[in-house]
Protein backbone atom coordinates (compact mmCIF):
# COMPACT_ATOMS: atom_id res chain seq x y z
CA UNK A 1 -5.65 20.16 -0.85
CA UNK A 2 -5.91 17.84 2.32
CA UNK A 3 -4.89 14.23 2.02
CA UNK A 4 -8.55 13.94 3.88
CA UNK A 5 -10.33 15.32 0.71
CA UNK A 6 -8.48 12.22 -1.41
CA UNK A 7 -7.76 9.26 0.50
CA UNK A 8 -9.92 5.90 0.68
CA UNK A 9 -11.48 5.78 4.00
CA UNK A 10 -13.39 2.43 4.21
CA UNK A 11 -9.97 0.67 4.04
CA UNK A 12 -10.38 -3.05 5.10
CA UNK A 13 -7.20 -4.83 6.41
CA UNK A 14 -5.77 -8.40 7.69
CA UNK A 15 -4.19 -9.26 10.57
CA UNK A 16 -0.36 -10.56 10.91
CA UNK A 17 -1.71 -14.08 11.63
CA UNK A 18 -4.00 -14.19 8.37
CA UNK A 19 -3.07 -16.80 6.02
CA UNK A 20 -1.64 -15.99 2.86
CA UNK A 21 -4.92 -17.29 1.21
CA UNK A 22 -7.09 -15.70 2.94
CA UNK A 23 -4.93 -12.37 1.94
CA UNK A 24 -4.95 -13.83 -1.71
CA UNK A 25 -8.78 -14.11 -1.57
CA UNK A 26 -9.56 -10.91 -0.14
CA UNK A 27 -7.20 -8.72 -2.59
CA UNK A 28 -9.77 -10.68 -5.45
CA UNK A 29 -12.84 -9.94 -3.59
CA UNK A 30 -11.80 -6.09 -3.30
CA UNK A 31 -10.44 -6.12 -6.79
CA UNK A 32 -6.89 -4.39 -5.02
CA UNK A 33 -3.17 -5.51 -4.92
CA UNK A 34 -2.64 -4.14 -1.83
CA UNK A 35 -3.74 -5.26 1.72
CA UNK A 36 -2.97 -3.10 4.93
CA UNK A 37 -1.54 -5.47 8.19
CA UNK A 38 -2.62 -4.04 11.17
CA UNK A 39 -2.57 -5.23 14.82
CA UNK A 40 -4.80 -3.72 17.47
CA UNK A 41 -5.91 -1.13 14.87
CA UNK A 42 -2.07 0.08 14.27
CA UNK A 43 -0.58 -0.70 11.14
CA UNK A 44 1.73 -3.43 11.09
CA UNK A 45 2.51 -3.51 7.64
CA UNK A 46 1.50 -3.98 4.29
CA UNK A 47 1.19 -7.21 1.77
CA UNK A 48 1.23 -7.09 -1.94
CA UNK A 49 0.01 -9.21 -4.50
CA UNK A 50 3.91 -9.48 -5.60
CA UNK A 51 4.60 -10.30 -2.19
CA UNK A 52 2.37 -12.91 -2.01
CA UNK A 53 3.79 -14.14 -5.36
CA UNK A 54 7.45 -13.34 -5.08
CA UNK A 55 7.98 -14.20 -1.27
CA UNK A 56 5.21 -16.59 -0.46
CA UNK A 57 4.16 -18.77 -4.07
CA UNK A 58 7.50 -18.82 -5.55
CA UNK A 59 9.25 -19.85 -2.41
CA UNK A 60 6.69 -22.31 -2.44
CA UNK A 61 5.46 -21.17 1.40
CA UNK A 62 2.44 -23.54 2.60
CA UNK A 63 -0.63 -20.89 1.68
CA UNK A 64 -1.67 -21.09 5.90
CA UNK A 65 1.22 -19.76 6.63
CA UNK A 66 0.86 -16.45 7.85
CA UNK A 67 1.31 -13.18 5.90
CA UNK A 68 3.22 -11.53 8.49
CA UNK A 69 5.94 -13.65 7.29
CA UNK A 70 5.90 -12.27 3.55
CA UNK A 71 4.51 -8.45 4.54
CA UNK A 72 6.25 -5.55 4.51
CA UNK A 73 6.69 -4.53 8.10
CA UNK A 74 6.91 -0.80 9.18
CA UNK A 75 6.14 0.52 5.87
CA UNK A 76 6.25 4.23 5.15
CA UNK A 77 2.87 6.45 6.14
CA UNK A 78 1.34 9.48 5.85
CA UNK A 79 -0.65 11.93 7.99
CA UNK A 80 -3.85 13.35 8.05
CA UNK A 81 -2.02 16.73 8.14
CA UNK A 82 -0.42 16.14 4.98
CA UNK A 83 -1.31 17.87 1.76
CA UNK A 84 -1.91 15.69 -0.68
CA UNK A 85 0.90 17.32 -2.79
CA UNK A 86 2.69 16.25 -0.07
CA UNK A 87 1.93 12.81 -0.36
CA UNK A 88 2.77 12.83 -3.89
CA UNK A 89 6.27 14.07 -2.81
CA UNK A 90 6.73 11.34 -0.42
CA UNK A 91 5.23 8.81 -2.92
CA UNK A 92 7.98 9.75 -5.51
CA UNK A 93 10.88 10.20 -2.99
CA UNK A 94 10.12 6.31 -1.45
CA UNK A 95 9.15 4.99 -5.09
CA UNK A 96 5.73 3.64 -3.73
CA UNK A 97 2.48 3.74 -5.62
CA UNK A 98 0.10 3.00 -2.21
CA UNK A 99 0.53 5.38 0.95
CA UNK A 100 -1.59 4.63 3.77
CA UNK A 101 -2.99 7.29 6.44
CA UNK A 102 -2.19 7.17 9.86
CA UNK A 103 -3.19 8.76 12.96
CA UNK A 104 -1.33 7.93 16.34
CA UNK A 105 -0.40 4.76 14.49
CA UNK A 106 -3.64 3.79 13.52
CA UNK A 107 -4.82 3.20 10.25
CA UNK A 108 -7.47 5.74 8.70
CA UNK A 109 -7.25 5.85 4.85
CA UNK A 110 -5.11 4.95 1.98
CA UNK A 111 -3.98 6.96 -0.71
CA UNK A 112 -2.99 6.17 -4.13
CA UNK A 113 -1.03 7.57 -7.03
CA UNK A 114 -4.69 6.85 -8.88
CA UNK A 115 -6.44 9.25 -6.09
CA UNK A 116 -3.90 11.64 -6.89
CA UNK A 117 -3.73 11.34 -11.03
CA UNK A 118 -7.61 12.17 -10.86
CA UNK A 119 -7.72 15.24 -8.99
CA UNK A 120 -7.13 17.88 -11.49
CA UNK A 121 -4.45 20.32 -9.22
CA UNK A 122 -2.05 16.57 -8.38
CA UNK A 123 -2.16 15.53 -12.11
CA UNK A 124 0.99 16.40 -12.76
CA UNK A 125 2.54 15.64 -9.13
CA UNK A 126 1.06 12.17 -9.57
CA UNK A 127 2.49 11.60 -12.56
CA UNK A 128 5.72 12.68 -12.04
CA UNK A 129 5.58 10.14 -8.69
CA UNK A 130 4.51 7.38 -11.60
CA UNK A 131 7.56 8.40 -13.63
CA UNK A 132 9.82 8.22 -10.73
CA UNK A 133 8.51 5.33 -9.32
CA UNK A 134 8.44 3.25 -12.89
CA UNK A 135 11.54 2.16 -13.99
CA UNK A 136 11.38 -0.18 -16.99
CA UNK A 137 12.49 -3.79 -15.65
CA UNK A 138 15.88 -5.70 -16.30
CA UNK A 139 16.15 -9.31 -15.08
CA UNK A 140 18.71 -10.32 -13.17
CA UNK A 141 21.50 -12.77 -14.55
């Protein structure tokens, strides 16, 4: 199966010079934790609600500053010429939950282990990719 036939399309993104409010209000508004960074079209990076938390709120960052300094820049991306087995491959190798679709560096869809789990053929891909990627948490000290 094609990443095409599984992938969000209508993906709506931020710019680098977005405040981290703005970010914040538009992850509510789409009811998502994740928000694709993209610059002229071409991804940039990605922002998470933990980064937004982690990086910007708990390191008490003024919430205009911009989210290109919490993002994560140059994150890891799939193809259109991917399978989406594949995806679920690279998803479980990287430990990422969110993959997002590129073509000649320009954002086109995202993909996520929740796409996957619901197409009948990736369940179990998907949720061996969950399995790999969940690891049960252990604060620091």
């Amino acid at each position: 199966m094609k990443i095409e036939e599984v992938m969000t399309t209508d993906v709506e993104y931020c710019t680098p010079e977005t405040p981290l409010t703005d970010v914040a209000l538009k992850m509510k508004e789409l009811d998502v934790g994740v928000i694709p960074i993209c610059e002229d079209d071409k991804l940039v990076g990605l922002a998470t609600d933990r980064d937004l938390v982690i990086k910007g709120l708990a390191s008490q960052l003024p919430i205009d500053t911009p989210v290109s300094e919490v993002m994560t820049s140059d994150p890891v991306r799939g193809t259109k010429s991917m399978t989406a087995e594949e995806a679920a491959e690279l998803m479980a190798d990287v430990q990422i939950r969110r993959l997002p679709i590129v073509e000649e560096g320009k954002l086109i869809g995202i993909v996520s282990l929740g796409d996957l789990a619901v197409t009948d053929r990736l369940d179990d891909e998907a949720g061996e990719a969950l399995e790999e990627i969940s690891h049960p948490a252990e604060p620091e000290k």
